[in-house]
PDB file of N, CA and C in Angstrom:
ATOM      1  N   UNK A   1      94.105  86.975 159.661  1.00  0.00           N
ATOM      2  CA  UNK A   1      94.850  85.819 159.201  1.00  0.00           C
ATOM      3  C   UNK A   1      96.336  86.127 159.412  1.00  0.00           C
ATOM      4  N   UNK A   2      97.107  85.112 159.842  1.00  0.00           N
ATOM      5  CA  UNK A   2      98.307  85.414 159.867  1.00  0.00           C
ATOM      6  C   UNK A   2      99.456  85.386 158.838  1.00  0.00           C
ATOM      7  N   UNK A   3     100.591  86.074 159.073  1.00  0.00           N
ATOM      8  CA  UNK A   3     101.164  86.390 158.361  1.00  0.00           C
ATOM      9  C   UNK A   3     101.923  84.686 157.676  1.00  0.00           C
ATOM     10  N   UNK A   4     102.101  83.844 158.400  1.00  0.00           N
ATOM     11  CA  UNK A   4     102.697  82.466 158.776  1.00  0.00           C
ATOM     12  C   UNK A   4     101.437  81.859 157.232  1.00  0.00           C
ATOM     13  N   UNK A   5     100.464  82.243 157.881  1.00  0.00           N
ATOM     14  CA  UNK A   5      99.095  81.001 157.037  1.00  0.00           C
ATOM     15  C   UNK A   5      99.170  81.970 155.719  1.00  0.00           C
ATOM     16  N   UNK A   6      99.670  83.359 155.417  1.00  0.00           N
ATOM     17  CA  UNK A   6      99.354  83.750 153.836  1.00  0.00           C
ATOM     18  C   UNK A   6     100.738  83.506 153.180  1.00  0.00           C
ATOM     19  N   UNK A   7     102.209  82.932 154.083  1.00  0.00           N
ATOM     20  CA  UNK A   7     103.324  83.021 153.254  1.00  0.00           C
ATOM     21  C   UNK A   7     102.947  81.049 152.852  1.00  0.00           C
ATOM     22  N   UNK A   8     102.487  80.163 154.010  1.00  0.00           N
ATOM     23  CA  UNK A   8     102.144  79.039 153.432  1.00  0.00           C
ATOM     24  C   UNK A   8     101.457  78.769 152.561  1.00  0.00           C
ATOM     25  N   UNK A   9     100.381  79.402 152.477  1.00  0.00           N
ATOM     26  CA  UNK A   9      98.970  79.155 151.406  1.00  0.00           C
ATOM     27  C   UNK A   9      98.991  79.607 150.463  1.00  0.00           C
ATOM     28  N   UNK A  10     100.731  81.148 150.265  1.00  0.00           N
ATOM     29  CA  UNK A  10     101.006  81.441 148.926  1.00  0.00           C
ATOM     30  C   UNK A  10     102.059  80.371 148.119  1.00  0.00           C
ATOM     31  N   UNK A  11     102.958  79.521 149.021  1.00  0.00           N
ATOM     32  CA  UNK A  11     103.473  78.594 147.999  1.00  0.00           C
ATOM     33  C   UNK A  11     102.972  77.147 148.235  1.00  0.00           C
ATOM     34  N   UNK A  12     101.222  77.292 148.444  1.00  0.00           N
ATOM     35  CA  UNK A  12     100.774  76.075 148.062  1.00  0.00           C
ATOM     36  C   UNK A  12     100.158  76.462 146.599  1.00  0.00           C
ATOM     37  N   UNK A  13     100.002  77.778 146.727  1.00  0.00           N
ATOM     38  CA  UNK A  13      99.110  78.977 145.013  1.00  0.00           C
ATOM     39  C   UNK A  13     100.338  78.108 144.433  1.00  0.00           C
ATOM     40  N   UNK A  14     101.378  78.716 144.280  1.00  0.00           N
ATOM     41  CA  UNK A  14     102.402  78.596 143.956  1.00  0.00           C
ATOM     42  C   UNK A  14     102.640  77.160 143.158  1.00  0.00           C
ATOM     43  N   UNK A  15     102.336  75.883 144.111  1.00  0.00           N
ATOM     44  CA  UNK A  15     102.757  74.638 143.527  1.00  0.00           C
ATOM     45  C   UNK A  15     101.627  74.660 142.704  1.00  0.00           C
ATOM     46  N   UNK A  16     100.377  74.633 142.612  1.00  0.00           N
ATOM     47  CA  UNK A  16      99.403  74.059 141.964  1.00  0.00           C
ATOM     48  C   UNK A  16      99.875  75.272 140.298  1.00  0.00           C
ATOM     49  N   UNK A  17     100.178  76.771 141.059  1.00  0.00           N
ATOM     50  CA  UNK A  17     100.194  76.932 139.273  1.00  0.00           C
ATOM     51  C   UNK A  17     101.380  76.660 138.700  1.00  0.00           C
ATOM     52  N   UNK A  18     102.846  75.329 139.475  1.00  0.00           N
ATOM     53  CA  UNK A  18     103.585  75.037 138.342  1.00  0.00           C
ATOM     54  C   UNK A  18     103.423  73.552 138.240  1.00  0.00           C
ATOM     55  N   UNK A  19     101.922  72.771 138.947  1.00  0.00           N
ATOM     56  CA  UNK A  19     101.423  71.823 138.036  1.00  0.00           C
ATOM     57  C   UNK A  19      99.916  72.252 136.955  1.00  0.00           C
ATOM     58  N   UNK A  20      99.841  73.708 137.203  1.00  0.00           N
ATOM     59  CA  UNK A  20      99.329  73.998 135.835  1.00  0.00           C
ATOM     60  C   UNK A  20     100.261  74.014 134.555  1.00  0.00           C
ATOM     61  N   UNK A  21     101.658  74.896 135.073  1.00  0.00           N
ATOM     62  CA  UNK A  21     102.435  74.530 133.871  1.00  0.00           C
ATOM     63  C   UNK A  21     102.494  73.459 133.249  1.00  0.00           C
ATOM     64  N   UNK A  22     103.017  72.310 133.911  1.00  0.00           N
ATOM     65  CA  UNK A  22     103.534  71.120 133.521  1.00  0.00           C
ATOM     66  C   UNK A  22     102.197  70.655 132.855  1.00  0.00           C
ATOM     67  N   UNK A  23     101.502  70.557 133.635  1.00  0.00           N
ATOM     68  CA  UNK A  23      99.867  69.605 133.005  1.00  0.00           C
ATOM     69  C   UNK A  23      99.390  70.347 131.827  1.00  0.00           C
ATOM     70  N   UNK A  24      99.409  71.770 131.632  1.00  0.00           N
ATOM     71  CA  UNK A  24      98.772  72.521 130.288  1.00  0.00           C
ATOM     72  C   UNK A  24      99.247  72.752 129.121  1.00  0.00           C
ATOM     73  N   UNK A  25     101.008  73.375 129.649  1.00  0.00           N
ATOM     74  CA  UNK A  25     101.944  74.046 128.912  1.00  0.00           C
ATOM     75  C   UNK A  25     102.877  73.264 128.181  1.00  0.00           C
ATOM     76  N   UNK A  26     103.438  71.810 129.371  1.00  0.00           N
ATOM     77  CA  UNK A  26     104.570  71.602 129.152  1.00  0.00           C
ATOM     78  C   UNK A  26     103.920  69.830 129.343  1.00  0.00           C
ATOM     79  N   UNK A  27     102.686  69.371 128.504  1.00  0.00           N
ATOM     80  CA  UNK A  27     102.427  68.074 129.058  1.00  0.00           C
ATOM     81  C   UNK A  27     103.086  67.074 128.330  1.00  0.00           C
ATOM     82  N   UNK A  28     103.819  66.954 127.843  1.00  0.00           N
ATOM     83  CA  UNK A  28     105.159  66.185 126.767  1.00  0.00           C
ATOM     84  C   UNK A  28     106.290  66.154 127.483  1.00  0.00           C
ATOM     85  N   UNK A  29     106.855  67.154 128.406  1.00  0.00           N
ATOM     86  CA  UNK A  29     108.111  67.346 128.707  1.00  0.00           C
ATOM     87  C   UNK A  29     108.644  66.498 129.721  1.00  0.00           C
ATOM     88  N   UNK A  30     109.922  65.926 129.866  1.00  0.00           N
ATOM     89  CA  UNK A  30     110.422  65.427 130.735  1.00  0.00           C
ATOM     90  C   UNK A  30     110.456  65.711 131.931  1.00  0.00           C
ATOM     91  N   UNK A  31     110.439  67.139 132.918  1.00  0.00           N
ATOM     92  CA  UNK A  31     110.192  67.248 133.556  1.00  0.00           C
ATOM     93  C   UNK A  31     108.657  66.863 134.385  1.00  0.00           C
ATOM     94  N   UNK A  32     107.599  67.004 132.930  1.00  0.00           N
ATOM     95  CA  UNK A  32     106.339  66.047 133.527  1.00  0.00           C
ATOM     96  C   UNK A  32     106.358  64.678 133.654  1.00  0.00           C
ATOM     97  N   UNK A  33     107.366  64.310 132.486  1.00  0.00           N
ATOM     98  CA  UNK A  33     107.270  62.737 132.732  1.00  0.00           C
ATOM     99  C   UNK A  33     107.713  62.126 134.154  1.00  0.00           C
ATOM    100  N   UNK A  34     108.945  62.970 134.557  1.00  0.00           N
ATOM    101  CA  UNK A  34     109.294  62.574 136.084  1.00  0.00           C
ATOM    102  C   UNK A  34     108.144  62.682 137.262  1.00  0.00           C
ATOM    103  N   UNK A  35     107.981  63.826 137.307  1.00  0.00           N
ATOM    104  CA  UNK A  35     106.935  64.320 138.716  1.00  0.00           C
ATOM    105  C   UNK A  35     105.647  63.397 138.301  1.00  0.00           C
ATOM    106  N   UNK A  36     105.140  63.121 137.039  1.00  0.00           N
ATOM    107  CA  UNK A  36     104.087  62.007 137.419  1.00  0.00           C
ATOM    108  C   UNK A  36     104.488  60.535 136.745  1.00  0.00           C
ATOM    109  N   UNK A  37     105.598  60.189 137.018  1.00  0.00           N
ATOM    110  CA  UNK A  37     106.093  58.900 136.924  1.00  0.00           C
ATOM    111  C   UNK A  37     105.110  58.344 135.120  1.00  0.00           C
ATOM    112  N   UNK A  38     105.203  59.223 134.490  1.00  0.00           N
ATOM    113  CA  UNK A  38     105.090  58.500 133.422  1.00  0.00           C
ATOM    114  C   UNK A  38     106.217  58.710 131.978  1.00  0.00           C
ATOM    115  N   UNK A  39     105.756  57.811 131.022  1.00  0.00           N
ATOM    116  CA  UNK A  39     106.806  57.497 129.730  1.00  0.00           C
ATOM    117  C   UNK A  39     106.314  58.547 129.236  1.00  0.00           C
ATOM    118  N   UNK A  40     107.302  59.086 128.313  1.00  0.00           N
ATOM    119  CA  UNK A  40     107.437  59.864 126.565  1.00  0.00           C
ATOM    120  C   UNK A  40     105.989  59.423 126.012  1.00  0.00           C
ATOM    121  N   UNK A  41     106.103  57.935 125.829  1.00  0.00           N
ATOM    122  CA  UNK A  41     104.862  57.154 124.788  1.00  0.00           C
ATOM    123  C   UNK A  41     103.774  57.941 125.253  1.00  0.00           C
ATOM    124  N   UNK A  42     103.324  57.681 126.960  1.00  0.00           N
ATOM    125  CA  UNK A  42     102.004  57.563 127.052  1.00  0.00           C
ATOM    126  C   UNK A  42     101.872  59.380 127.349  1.00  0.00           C
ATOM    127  N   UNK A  43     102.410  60.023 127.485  1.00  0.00           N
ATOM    128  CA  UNK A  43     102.666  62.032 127.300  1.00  0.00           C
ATOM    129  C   UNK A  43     102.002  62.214 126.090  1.00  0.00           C
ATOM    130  N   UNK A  44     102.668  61.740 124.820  1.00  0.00           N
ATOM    131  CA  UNK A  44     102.196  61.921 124.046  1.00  0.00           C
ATOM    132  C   UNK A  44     101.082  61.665 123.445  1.00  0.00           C
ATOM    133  N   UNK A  45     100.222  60.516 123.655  1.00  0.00           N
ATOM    134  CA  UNK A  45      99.052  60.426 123.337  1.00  0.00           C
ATOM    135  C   UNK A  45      97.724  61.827 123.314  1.00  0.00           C
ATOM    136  N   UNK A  46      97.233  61.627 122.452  1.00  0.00           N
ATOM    137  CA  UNK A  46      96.342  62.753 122.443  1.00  0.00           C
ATOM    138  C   UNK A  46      95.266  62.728 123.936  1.00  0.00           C
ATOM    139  N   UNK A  47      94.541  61.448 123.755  1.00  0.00           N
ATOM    140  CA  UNK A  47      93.813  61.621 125.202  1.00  0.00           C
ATOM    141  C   UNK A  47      94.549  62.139 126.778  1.00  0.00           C
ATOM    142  N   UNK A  48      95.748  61.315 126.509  1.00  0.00           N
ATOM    143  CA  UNK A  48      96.524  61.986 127.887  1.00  0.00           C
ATOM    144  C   UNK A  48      96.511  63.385 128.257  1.00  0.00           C
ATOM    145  N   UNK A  49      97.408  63.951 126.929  1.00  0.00           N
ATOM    146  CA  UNK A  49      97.093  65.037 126.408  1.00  0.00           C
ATOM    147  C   UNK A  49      96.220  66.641 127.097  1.00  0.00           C
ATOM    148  N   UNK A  50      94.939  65.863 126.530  1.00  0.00           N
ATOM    149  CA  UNK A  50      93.670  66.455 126.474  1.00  0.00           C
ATOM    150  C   UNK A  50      93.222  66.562 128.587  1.00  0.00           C
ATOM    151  N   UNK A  51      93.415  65.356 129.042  1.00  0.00           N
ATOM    152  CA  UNK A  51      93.379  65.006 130.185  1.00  0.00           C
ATOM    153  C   UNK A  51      93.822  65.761 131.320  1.00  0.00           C
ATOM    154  N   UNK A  52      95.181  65.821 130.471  1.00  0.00           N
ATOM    155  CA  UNK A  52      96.246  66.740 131.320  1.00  0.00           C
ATOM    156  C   UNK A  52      95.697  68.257 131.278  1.00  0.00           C
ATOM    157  N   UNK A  53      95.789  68.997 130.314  1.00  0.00           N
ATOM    158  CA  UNK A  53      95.174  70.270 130.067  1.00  0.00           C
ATOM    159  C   UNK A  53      93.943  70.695 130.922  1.00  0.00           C
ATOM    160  N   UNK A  54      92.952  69.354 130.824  1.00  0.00           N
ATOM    161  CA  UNK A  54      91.953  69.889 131.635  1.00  0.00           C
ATOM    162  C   UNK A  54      92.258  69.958 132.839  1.00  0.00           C
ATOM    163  N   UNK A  55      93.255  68.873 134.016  1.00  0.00           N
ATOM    164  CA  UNK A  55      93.412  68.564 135.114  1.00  0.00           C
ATOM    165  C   UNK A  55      94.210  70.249 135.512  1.00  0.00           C
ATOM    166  N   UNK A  56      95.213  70.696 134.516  1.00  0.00           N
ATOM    167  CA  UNK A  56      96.255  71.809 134.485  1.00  0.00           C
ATOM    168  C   UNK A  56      95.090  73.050 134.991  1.00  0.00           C
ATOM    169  N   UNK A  57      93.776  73.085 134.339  1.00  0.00           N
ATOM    170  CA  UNK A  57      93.233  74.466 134.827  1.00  0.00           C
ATOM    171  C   UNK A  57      92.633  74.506 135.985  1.00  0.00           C
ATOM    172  N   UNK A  58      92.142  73.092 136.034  1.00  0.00           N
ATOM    173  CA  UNK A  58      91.454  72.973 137.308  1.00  0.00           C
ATOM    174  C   UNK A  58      92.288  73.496 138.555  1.00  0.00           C
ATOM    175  N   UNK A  59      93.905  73.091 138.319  1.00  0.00           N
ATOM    176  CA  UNK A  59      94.781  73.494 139.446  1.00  0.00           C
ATOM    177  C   UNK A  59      95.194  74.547 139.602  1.00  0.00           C
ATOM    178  N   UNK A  60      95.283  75.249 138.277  1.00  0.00           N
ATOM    179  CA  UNK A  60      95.343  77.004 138.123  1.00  0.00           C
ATOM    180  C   UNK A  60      94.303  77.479 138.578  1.00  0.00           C
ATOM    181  N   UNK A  61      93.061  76.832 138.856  1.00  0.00           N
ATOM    182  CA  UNK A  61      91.727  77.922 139.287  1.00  0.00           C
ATOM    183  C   UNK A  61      91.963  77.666 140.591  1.00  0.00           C
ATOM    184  N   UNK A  62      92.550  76.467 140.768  1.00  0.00           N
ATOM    185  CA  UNK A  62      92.622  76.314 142.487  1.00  0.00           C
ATOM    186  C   UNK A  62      93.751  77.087 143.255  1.00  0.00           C
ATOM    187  N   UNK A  63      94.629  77.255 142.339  1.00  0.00           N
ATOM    188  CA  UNK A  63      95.667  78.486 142.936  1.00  0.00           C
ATOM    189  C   UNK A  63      94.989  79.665 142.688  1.00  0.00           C
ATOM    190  N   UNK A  64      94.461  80.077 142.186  1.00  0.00           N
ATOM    191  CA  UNK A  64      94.095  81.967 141.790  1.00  0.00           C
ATOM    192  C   UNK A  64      92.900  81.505 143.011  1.00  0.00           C
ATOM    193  N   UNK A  65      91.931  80.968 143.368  1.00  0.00           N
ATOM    194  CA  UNK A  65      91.036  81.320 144.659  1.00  0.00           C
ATOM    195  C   UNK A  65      91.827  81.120 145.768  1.00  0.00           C
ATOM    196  N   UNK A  66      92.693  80.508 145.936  1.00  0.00           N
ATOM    197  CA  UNK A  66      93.427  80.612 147.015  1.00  0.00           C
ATOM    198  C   UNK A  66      94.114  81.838 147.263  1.00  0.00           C
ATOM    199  N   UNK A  67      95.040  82.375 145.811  1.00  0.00           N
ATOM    200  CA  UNK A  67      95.273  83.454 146.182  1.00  0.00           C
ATOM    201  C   UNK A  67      94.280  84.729 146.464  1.00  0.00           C
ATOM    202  N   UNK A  68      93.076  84.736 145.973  1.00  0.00           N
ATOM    203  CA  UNK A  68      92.084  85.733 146.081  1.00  0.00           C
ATOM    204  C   UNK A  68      91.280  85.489 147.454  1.00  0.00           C
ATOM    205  N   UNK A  69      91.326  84.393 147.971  1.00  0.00           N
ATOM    206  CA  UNK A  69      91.215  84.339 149.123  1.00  0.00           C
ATOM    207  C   UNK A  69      92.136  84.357 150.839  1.00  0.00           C
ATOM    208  N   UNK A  70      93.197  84.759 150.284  1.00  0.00           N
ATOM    209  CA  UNK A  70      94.269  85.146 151.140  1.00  0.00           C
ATOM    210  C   UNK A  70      94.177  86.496 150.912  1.00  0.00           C
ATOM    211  N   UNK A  71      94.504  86.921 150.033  1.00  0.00           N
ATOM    212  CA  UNK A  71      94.688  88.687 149.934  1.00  0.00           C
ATOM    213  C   UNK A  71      93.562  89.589 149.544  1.00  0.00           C
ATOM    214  N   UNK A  72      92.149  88.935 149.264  1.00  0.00           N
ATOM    215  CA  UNK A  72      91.260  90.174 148.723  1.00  0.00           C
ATOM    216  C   UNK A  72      89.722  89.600 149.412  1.00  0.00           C
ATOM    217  N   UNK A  73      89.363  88.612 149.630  1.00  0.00           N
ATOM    218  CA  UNK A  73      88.303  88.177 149.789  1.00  0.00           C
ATOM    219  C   UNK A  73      88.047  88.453 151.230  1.00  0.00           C
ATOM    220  N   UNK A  74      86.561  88.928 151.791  1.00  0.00           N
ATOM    221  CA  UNK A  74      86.099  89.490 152.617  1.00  0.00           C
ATOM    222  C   UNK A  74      86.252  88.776 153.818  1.00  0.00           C
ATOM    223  N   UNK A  75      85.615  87.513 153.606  1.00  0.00           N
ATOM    224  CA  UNK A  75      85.560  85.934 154.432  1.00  0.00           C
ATOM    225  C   UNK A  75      86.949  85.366 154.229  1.00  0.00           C
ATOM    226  N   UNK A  76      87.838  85.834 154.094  1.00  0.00           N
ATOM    227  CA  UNK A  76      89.090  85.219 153.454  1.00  0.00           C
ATOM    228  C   UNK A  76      89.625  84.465 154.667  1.00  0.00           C
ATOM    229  N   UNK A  77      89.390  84.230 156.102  1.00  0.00           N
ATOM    230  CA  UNK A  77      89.817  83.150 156.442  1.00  0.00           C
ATOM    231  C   UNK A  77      88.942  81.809 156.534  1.00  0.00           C
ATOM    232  N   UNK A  78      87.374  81.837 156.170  1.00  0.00           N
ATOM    233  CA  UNK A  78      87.102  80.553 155.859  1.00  0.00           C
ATOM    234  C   UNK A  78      87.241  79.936 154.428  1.00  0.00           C
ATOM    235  N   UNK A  79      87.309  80.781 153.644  1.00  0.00           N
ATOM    236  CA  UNK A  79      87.410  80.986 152.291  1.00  0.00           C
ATOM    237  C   UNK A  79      88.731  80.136 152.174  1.00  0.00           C
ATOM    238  N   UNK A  80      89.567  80.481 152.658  1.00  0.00           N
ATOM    239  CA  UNK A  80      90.874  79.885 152.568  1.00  0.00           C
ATOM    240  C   UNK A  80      91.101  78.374 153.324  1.00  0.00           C
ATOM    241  N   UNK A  81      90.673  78.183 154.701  1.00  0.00           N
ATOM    242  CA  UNK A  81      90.296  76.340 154.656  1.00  0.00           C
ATOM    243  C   UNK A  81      89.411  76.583 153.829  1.00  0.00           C
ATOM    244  N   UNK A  82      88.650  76.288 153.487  1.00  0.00           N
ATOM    245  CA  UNK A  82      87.589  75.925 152.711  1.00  0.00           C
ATOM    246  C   UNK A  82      88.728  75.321 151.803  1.00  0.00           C
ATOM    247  N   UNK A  83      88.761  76.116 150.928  1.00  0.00           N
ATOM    248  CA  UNK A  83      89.915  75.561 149.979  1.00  0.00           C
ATOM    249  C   UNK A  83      91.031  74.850 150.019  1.00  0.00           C
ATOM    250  N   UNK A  84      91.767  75.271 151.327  1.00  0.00           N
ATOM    251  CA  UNK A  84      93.033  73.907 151.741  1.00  0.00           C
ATOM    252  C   UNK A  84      92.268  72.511 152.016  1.00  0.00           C
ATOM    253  N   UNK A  85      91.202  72.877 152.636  1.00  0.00           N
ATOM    254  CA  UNK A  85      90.659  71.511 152.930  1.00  0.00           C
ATOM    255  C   UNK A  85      90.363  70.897 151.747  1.00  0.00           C
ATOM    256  N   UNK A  86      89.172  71.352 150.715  1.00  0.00           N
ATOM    257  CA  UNK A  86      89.850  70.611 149.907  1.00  0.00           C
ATOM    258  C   UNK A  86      91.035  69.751 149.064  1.00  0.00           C
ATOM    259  N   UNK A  87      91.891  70.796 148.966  1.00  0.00           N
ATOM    260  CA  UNK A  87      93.273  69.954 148.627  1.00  0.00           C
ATOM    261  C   UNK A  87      94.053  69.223 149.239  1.00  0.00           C
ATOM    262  N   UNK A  88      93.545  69.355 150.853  1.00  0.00           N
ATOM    263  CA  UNK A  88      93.770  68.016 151.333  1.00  0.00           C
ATOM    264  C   UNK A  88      93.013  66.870 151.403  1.00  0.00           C
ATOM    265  N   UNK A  89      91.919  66.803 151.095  1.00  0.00           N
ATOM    266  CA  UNK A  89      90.933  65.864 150.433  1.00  0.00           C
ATOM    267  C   UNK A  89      91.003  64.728 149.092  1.00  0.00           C
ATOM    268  N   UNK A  90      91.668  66.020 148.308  1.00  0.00           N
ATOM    269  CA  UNK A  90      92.250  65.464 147.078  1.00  0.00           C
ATOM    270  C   UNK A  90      93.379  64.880 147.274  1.00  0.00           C
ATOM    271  N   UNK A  91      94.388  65.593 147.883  1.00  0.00           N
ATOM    272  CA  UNK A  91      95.491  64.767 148.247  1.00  0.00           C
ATOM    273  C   UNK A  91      95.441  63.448 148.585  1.00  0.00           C
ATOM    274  N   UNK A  92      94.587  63.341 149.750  1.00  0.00           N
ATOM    275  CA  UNK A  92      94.166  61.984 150.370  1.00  0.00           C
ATOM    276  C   UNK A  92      93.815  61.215 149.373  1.00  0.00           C
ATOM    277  N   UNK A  93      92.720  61.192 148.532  1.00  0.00           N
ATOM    278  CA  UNK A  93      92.071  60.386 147.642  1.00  0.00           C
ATOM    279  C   UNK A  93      93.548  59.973 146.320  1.00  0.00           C
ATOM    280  N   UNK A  94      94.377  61.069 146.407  1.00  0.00           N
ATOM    281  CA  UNK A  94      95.284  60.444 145.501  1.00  0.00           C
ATOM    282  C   UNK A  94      96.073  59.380 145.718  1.00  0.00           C
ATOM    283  N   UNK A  95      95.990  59.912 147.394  1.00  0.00           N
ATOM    284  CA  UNK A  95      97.282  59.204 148.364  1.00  0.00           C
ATOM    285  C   UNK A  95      96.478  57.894 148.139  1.00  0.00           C
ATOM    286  N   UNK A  96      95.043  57.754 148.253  1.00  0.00           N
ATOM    287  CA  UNK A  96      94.963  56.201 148.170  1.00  0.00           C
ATOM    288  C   UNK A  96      94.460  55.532 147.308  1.00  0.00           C
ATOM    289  N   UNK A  97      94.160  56.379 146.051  1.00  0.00           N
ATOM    290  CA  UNK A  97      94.085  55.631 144.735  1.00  0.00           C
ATOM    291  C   UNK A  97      95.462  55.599 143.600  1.00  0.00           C
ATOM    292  N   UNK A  98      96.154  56.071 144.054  1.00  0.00           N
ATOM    293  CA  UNK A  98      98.095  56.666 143.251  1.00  0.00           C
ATOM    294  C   UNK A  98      99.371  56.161 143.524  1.00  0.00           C
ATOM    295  N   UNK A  99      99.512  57.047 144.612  1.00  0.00           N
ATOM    296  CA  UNK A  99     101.131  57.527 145.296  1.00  0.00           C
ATOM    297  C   UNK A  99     100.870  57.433 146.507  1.00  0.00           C
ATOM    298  N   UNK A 100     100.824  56.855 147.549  1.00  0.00           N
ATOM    299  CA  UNK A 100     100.842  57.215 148.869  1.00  0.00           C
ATOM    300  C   UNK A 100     101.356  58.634 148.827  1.00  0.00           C
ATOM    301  N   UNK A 101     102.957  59.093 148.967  1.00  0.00           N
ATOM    302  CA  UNK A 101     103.621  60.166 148.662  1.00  0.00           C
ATOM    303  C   UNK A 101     102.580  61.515 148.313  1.00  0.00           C
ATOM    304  N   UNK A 102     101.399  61.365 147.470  1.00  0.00           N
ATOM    305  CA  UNK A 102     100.962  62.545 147.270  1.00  0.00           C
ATOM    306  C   UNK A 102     100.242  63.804 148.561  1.00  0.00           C
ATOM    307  N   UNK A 103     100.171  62.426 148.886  1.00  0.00           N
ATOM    308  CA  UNK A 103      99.299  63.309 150.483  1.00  0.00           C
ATOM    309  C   UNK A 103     100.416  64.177 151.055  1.00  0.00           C
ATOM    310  N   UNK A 104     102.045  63.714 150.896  1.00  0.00           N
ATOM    311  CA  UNK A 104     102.399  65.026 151.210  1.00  0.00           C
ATOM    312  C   UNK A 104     103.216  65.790 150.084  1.00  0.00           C
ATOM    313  N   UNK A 105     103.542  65.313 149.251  1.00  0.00           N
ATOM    314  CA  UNK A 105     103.571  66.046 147.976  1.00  0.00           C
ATOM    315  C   UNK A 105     102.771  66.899 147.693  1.00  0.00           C
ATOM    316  N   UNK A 106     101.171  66.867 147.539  1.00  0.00           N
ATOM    317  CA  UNK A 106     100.347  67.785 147.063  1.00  0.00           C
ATOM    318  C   UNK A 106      99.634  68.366 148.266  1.00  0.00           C
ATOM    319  N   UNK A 107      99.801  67.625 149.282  1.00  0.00           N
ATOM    320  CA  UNK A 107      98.793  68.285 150.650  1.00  0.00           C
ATOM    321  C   UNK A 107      99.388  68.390 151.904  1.00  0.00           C
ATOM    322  N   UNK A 108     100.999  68.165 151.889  1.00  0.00           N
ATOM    323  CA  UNK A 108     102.175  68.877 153.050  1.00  0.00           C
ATOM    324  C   UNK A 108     101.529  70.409 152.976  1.00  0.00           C
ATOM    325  N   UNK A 109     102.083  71.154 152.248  1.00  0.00           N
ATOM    326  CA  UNK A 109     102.012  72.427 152.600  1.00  0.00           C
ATOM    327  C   UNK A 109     100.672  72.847 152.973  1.00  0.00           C
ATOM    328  N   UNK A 110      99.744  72.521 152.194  1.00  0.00           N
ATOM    329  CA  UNK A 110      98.008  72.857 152.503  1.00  0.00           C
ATOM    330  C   UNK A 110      97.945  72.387 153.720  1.00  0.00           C
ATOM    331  N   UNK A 111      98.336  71.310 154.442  1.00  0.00           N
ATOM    332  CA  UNK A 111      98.158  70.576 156.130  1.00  0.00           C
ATOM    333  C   UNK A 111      98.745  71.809 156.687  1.00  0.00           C
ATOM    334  N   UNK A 112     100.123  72.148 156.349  1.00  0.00           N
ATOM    335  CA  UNK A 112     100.936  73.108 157.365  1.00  0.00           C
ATOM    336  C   UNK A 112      99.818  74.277 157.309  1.00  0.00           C
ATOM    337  N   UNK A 113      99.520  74.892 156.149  1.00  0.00           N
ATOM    338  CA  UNK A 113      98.533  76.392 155.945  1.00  0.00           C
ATOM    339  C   UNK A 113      97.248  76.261 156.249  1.00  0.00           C
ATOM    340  N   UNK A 114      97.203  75.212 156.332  1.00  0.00           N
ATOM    341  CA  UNK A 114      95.396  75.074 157.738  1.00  0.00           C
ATOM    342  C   UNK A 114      95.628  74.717 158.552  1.00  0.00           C
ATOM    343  N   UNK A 115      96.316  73.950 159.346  1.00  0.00           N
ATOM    344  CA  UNK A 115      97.082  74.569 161.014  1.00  0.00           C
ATOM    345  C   UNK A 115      97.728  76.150 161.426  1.00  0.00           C
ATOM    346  N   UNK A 116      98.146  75.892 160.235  1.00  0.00           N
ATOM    347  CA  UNK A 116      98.481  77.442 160.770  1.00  0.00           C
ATOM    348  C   UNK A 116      97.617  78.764 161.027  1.00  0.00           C
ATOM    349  N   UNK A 117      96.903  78.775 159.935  1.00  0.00           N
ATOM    350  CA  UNK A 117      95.267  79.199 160.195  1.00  0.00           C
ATOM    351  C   UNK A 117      94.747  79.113 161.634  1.00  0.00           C
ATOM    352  N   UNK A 118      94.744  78.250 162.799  1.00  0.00           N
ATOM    353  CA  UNK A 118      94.099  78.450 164.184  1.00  0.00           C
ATOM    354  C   UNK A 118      94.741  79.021 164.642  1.00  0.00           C
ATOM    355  N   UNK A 119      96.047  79.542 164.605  1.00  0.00           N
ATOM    356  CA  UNK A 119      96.722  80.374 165.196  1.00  0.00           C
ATOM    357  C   UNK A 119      96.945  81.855 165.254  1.00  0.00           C
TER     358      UNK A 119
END
């Protein structure tokens, strides 16, 4: 694997665990309210809340296999699309149930780190 596809695919690790922050740690804070275009009011609600937290680990587990599949895992270059592809999957589905914007908000860098991967 190249050196190009483990510095990309480490700050795609990277974004997903500081929307674990925001979604787990910090799901009240203004800085979350911006990046997902929502109010104070609806942050605070308990279901949101609860919502957020769960969405927050899911993206922390999706950064730690990415990173364990860049630097330790045996199969670590299918291991690794495997996994960008997903998040560009998700991206997509956000891009067209959300934000257009997310597809490259959340799945720019994952596109760049699985192209870069054939190389």
């Amino acid at each position: 694997m190249s050196i190009l596809t483990k510095v990309l695919g480490s700050l795609v690790a990277l974004e997903f665990f500081y929307i674990l922050y925001l979604e787990t740690f910090a799901p009240t804070s203004i800085r979350t309210g911006q990046v997902f275009k929502m109010s104070q009011a609806v942050l605070k609600r308990t279901e949101v809340q609860t919502l957020f937290k769960n969405q927050g680990v899911y993206n922390g587990l999706l950064a730690v296999g990415l990173i364990y599949s860049l630097f330790f895992a045996t199969a670590s270059l299918e291991l690794t699309r495997g996994i960008l592809i997903y998040i560009i999957l998700v991206a997509a589905y956000g891009s067209l149930t959300s934000d257009r914007k997310i597809l490259f908000t959340q799945g720019g860098l994952a596109i760049l780190a699985l192209i870069s991967s054939f190389f």
